[in-house]
C-alpha atoms as a PDB file:
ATOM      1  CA  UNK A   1     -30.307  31.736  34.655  1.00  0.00           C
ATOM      2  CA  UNK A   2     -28.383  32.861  31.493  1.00  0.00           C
ATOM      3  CA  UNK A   3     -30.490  36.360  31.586  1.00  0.00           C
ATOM      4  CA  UNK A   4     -28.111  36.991  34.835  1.00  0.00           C
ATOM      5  CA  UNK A   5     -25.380  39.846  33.931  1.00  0.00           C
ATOM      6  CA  UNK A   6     -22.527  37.731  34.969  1.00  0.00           C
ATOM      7  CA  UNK A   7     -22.410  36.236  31.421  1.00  0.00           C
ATOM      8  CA  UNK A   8     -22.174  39.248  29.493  1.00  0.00           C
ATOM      9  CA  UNK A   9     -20.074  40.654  31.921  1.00  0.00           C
ATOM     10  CA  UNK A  10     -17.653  37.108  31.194  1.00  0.00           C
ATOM     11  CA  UNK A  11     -17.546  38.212  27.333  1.00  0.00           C
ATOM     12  CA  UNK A  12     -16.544  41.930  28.251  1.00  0.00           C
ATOM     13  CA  UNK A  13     -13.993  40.740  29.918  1.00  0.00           C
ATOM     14  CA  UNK A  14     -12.385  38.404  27.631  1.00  0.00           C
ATOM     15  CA  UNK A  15     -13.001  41.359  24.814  1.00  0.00           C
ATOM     16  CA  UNK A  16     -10.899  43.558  27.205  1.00  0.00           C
ATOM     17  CA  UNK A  17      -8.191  40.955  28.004  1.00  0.00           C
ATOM     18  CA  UNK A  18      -7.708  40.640  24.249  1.00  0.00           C
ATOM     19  CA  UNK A  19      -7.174  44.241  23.532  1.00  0.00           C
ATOM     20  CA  UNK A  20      -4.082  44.337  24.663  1.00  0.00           C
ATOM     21  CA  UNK A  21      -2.674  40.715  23.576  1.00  0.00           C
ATOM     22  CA  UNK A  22      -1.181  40.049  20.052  1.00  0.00           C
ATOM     23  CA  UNK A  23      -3.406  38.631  17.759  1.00  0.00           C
ATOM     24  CA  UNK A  24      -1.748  34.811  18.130  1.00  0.00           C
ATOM     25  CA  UNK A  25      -2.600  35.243  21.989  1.00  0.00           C
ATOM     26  CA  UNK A  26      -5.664  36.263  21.854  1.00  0.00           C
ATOM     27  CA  UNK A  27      -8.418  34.443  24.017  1.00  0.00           C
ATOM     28  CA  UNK A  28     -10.958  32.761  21.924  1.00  0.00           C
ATOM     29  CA  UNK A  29     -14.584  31.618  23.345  1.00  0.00           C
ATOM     30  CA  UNK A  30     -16.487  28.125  21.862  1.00  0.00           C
ATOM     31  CA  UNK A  31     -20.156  28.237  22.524  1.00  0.00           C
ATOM     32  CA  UNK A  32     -20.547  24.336  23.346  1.00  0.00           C
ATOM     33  CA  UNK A  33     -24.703  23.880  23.315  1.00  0.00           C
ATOM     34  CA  UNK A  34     -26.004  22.537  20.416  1.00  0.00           C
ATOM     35  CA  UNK A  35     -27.523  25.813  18.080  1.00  0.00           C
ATOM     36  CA  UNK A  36     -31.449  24.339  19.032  1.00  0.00           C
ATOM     37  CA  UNK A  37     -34.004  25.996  15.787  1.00  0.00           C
ATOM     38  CA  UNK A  38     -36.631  26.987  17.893  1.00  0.00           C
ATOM     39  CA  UNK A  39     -38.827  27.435  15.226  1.00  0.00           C
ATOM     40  CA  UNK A  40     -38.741  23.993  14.810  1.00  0.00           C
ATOM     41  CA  UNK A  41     -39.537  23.235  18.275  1.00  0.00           C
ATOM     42  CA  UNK A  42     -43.226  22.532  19.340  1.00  0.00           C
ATOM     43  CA  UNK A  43     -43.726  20.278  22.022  1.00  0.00           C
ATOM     44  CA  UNK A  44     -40.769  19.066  24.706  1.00  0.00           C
ATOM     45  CA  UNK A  45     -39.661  15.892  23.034  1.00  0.00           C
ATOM     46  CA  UNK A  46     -38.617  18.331  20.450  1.00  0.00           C
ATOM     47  CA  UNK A  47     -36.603  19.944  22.544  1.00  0.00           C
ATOM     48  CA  UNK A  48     -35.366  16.330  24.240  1.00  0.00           C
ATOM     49  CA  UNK A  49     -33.571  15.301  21.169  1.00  0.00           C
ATOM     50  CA  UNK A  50     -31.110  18.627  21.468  1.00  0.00           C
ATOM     51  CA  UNK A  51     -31.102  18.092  25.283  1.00  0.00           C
ATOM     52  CA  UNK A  52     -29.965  14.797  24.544  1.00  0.00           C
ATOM     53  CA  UNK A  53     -26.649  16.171  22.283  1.00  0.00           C
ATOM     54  CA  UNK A  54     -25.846  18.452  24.962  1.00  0.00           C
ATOM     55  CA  UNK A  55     -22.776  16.622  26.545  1.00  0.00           C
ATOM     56  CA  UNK A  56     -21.943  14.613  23.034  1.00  0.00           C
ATOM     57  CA  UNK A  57     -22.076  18.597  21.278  1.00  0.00           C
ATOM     58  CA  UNK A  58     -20.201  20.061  23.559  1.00  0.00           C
ATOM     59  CA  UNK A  59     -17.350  17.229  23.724  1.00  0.00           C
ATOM     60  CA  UNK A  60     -17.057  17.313  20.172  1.00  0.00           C
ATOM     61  CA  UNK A  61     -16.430  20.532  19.978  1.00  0.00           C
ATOM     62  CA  UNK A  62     -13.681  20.341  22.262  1.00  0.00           C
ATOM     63  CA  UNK A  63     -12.082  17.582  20.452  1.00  0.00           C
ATOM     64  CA  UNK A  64     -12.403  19.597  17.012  1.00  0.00           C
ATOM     65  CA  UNK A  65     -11.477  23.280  18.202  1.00  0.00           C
ATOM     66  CA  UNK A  66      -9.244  22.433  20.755  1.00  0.00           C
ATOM     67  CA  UNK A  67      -7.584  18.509  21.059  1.00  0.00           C
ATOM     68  CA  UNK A  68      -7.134  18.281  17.382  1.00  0.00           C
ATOM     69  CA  UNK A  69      -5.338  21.930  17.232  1.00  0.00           C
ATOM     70  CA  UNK A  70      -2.725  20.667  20.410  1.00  0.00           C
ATOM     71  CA  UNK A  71      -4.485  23.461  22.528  1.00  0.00           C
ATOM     72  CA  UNK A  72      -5.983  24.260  25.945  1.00  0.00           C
ATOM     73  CA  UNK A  73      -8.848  24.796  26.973  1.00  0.00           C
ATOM     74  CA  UNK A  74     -11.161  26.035  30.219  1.00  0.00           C
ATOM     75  CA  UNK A  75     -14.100  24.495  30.611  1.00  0.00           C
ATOM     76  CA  UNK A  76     -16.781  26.133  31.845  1.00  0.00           C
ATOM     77  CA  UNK A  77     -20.208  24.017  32.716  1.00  0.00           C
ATOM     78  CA  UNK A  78     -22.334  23.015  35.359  1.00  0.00           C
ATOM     79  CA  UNK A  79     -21.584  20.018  37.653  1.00  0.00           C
ATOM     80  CA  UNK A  80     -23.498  17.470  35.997  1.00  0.00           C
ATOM     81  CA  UNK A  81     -21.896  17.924  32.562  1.00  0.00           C
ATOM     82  CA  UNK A  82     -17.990  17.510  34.175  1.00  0.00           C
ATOM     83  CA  UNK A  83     -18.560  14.600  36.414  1.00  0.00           C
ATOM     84  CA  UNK A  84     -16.221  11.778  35.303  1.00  0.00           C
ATOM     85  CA  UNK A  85     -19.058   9.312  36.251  1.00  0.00           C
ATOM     86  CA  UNK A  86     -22.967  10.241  35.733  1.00  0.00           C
ATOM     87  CA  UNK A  87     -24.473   9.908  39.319  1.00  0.00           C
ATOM     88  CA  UNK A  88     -28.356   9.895  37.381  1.00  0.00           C
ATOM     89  CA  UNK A  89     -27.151   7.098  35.268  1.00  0.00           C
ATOM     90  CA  UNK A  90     -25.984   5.482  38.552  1.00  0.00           C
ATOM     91  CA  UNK A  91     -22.312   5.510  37.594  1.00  0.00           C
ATOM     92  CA  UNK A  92     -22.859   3.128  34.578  1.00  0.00           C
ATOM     93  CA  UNK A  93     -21.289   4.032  30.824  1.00  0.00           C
ATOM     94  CA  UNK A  94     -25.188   3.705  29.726  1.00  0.00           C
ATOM     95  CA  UNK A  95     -26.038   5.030  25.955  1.00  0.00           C
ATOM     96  CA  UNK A  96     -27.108   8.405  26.386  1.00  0.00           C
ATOM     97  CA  UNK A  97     -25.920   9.263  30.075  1.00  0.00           C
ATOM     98  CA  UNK A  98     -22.014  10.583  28.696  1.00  0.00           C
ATOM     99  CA  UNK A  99     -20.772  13.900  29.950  1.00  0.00           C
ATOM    100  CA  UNK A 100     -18.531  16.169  28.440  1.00  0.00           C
ATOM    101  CA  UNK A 101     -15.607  14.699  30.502  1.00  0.00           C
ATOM    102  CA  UNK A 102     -16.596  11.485  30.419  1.00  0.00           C
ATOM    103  CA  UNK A 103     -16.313  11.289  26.477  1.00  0.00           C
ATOM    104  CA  UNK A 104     -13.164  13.422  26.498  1.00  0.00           C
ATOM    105  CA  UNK A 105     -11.473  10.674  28.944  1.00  0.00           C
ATOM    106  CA  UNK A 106     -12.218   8.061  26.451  1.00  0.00           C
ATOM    107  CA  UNK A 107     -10.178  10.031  23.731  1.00  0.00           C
ATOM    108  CA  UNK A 108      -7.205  10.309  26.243  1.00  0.00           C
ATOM    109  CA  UNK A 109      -7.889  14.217  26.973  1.00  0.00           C
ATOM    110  CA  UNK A 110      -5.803  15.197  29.883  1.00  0.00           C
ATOM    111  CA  UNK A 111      -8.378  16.832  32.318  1.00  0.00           C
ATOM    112  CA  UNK A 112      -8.475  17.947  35.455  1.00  0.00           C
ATOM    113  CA  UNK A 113     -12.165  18.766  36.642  1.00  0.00           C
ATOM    114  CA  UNK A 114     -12.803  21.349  39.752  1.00  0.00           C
ATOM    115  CA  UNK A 115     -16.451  20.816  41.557  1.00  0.00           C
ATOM    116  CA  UNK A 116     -17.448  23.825  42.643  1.00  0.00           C
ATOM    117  CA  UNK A 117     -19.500  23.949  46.078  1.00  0.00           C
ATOM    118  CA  UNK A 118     -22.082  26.685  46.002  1.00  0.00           C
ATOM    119  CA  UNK A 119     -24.826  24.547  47.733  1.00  0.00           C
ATOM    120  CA  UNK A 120     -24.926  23.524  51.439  1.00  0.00           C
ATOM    121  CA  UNK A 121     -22.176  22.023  52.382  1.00  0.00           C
ATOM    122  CA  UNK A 122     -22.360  18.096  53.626  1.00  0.00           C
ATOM    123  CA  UNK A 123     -23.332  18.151  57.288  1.00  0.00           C
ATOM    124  CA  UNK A 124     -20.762  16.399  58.360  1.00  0.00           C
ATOM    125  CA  UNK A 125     -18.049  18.903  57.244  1.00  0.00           C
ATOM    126  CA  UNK A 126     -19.517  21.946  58.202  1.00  0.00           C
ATOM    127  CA  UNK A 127     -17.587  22.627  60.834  1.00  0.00           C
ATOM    128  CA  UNK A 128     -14.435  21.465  59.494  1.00  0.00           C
ATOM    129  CA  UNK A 129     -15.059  23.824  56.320  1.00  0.00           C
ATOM    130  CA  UNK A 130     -15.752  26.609  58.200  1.00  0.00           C
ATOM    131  CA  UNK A 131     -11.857  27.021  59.227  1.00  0.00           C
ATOM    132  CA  UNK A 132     -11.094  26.942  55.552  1.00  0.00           C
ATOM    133  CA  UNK A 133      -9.564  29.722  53.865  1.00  0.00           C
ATOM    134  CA  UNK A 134     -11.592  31.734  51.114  1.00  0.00           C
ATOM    135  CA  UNK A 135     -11.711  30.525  48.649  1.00  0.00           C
ATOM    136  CA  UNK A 136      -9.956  26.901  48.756  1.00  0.00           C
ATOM    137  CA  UNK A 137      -9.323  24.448  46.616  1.00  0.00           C
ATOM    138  CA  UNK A 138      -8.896  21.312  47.841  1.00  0.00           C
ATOM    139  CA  UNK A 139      -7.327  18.145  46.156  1.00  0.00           C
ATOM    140  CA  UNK A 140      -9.459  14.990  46.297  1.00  0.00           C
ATOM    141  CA  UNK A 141      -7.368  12.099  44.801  1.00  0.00           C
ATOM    142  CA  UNK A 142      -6.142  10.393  47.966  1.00  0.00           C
ATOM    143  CA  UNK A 143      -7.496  12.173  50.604  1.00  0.00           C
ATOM    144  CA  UNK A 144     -10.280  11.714  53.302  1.00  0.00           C
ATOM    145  CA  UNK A 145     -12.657  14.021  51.187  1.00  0.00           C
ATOM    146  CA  UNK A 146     -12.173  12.159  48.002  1.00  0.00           C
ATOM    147  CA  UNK A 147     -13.114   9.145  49.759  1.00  0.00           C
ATOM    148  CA  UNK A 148     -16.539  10.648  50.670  1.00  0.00           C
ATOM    149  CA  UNK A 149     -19.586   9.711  49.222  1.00  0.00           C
ATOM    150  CA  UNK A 150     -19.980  12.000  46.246  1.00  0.00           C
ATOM    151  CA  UNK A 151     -23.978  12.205  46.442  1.00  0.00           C
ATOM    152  CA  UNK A 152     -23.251  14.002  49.920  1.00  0.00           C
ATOM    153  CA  UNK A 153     -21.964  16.889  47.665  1.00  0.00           C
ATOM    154  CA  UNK A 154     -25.461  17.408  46.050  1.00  0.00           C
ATOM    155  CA  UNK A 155     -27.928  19.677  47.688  1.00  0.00           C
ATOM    156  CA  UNK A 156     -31.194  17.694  46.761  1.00  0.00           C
ATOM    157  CA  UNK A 157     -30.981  13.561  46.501  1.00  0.00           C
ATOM    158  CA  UNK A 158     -30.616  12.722  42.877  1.00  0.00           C
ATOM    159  CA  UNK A 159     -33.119  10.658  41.290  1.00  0.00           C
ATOM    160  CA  UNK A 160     -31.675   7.862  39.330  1.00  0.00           C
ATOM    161  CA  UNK A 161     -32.042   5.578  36.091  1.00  0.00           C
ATOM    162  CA  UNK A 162     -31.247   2.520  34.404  1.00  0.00           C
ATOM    163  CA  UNK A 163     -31.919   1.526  30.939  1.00  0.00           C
ATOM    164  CA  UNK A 164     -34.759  -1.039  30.090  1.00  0.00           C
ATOM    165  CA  UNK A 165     -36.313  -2.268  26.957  1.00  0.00           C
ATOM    166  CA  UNK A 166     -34.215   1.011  25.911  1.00  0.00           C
ATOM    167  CA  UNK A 167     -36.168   3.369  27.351  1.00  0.00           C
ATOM    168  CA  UNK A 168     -34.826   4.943  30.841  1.00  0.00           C
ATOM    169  CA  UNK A 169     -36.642   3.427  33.816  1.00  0.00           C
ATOM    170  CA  UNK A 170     -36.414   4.837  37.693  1.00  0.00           C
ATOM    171  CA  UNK A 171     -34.160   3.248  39.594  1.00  0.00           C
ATOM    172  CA  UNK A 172     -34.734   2.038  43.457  1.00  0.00           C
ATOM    173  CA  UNK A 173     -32.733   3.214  45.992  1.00  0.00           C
ATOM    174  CA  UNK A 174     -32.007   0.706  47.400  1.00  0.00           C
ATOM    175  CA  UNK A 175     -30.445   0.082  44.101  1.00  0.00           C
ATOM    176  CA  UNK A 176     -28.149   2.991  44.134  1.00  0.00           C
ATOM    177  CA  UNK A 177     -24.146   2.698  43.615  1.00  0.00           C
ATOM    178  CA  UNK A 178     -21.742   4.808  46.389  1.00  0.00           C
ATOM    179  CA  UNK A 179     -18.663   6.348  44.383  1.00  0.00           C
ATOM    180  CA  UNK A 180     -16.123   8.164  46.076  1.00  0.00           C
ATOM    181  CA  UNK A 181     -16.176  11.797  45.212  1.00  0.00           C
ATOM    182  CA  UNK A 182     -12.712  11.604  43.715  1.00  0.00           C
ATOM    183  CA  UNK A 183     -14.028   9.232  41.093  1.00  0.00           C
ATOM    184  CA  UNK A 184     -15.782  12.358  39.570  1.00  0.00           C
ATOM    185  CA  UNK A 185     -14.005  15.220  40.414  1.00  0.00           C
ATOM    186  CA  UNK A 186      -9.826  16.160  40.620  1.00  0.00           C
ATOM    187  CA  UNK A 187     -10.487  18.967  43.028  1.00  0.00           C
ATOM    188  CA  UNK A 188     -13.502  21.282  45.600  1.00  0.00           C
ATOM    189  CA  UNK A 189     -13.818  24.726  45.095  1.00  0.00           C
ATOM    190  CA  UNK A 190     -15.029  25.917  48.256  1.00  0.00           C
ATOM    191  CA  UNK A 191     -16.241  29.890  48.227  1.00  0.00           C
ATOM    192  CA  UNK A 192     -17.595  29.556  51.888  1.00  0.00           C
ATOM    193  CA  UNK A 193     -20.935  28.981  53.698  1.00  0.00           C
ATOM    194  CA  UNK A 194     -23.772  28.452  51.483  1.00  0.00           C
ATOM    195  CA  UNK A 195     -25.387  30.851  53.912  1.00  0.00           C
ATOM    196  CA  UNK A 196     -22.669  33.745  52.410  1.00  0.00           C
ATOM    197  CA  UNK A 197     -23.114  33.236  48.908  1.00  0.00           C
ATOM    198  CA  UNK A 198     -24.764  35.181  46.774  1.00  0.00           C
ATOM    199  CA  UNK A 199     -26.439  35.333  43.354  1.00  0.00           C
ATOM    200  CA  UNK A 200     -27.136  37.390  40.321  1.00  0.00           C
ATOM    201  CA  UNK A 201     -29.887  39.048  39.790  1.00  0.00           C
ATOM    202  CA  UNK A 202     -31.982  39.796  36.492  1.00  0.00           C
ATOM    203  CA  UNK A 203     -31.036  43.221  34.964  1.00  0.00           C
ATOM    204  CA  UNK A 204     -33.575  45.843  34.426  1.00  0.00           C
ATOM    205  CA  UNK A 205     -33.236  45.904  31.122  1.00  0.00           C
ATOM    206  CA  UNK A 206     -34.303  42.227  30.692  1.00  0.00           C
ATOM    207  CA  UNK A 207     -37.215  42.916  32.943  1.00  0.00           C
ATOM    208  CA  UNK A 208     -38.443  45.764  30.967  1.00  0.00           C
ATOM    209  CA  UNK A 209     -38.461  44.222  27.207  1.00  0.00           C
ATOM    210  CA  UNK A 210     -41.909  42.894  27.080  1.00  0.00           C
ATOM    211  CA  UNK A 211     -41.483  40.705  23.965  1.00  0.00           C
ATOM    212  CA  UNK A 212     -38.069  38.895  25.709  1.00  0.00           C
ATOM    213  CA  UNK A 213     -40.089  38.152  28.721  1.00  0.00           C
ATOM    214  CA  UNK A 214     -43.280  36.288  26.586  1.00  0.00           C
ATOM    215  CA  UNK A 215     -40.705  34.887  24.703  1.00  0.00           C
ATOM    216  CA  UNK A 216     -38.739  33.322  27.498  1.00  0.00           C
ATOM    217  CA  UNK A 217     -42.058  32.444  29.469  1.00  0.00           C
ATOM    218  CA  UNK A 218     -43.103  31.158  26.388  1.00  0.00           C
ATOM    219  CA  UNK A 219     -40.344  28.718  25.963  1.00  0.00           C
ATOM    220  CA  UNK A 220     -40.061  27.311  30.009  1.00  0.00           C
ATOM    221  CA  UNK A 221     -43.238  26.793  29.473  1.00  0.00           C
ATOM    222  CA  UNK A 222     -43.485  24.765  26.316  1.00  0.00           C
ATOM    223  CA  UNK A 223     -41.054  22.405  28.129  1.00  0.00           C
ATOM    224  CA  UNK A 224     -43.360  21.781  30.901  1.00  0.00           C
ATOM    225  CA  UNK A 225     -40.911  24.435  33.354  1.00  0.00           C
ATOM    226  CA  UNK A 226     -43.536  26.572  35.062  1.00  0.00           C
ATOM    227  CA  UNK A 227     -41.726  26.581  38.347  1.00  0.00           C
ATOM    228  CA  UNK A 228     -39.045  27.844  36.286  1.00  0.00           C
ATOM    229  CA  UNK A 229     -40.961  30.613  34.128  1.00  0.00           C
ATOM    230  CA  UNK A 230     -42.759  31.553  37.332  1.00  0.00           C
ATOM    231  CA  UNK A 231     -39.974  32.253  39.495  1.00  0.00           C
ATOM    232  CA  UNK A 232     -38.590  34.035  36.464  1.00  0.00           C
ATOM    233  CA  UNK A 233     -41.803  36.714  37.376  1.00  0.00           C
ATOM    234  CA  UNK A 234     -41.116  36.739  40.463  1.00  0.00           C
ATOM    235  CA  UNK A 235     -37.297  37.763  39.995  1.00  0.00           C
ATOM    236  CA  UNK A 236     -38.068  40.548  37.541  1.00  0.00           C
ATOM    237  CA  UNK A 237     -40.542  41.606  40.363  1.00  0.00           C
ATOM    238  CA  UNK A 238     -42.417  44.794  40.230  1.00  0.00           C
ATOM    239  CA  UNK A 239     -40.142  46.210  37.126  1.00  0.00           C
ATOM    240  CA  UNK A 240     -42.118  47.854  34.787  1.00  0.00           C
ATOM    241  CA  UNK A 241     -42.622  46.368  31.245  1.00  0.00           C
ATOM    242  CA  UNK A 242     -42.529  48.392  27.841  1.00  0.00           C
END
């Protein structure tokens, strides 16, 4: 997904906003995954042990470059990484299972997290949603919405884990905590019908660079992703290679 133009298109952005600011003003942009050395990567339990530092990297950071200088910060990362409370650790503080917010709650950070809702909607509020404005956000704290069930905002059930013998063991439905939405989130971002929205596509230019293509098939594949580095054929499609 990071081959998508919408990223580079983020950092031309930010270059031109900063053009015309004074130096003191300036917008600055942390890079919060950990820097992996590929070349020391062989088999996917090497790459576990950096996929493990992801949230504990990337909070650290923040509280380095940003806390410990008094200043502000937007956060930018996927759902998973800014939920208060990990859903696949079934809510519990367990070793391993932090986020990004939830370590930067522990060291007092004042947050305020925004879910955004680019997969279906819950069933049950499709109809209410689809009076909504474009785009909303809504407040959860307090309100009917942050009382809901917060796996009902997840497009696909997520499977869940608890720690035994200190290893990370599946965990039984029947097993499985309910949290109210507002327990992980401040606020919903709603852009509209999942049916409306759409998505990025691979640039030519990505396509057409033989030896980025290996190398990125390469990779999803070395971490046992071939769904992934297959649909990342299909995507670049019939564009020619050089």
């Amino acid at each position: 997904m990071w081959d998508v133009p919408i990223f580079e298109e983020f950092f031309r952005a930010v270059r031109e906003v900063n053009e015309s600011l004074p130096k003191d003003r300036q917008l600055r942009v942390l890079l919060a995954d950990p820097p992996i050395d590929w070349a020391a990567v062989k088999t996917a339990p090497d790459h576990f042990k950096w996929l493990r530092m992801r949230d504990t990297h990337g909070a650290g950071l923040v509280q380095r470059e940003v806390l410990a200088k008094k200043r502000k910060a937007l956060l930018i990362f996927g759902a998973i990484h800014l939920q208060r409370r990990n859903i696949s650790a079934n809510y519990e503080p367990l070793d391993g299972a932090e986020t990004v917010i939830s370590i930067l709650d522990r060291a007092s950070a004042k947050i305020f997290t925004i879910r955004t809702l680019t997969e279906p909607e819950p069933q049950s509020l499709q109809v209410e949603m689809a009076s909504w404005p474009v785009p909303s956000l809504a407040l959860l704290r307090g309100t009917r919405l942050g009382m809901r069930d917060a796996a009902t905002f997840w497009s696909t059930e997520m499977s869940r884990f608890a720690m035994r013998d200190g290893k990370p063991s599946p965990l039984p439905s029947e097993q499985w905590r309910v949290l109210p939405m507002q327990d992980l989130f401040d606020a919903l971002l709603y852009l509209g019908p999942a049916s409306t929205i759409t998505t990025a596509k691979l640039p030519a230019a990505v396509c057409a660079d033989t030896a980025y293509r290996e190398m990125r098939r390469h990779r999803m594949l070395l971490l046992n992703h071939k769904a992934e580095a297959d649909q990342f054929d299909r995507d670049c499609g019939n564009q020619p290679a050089k």
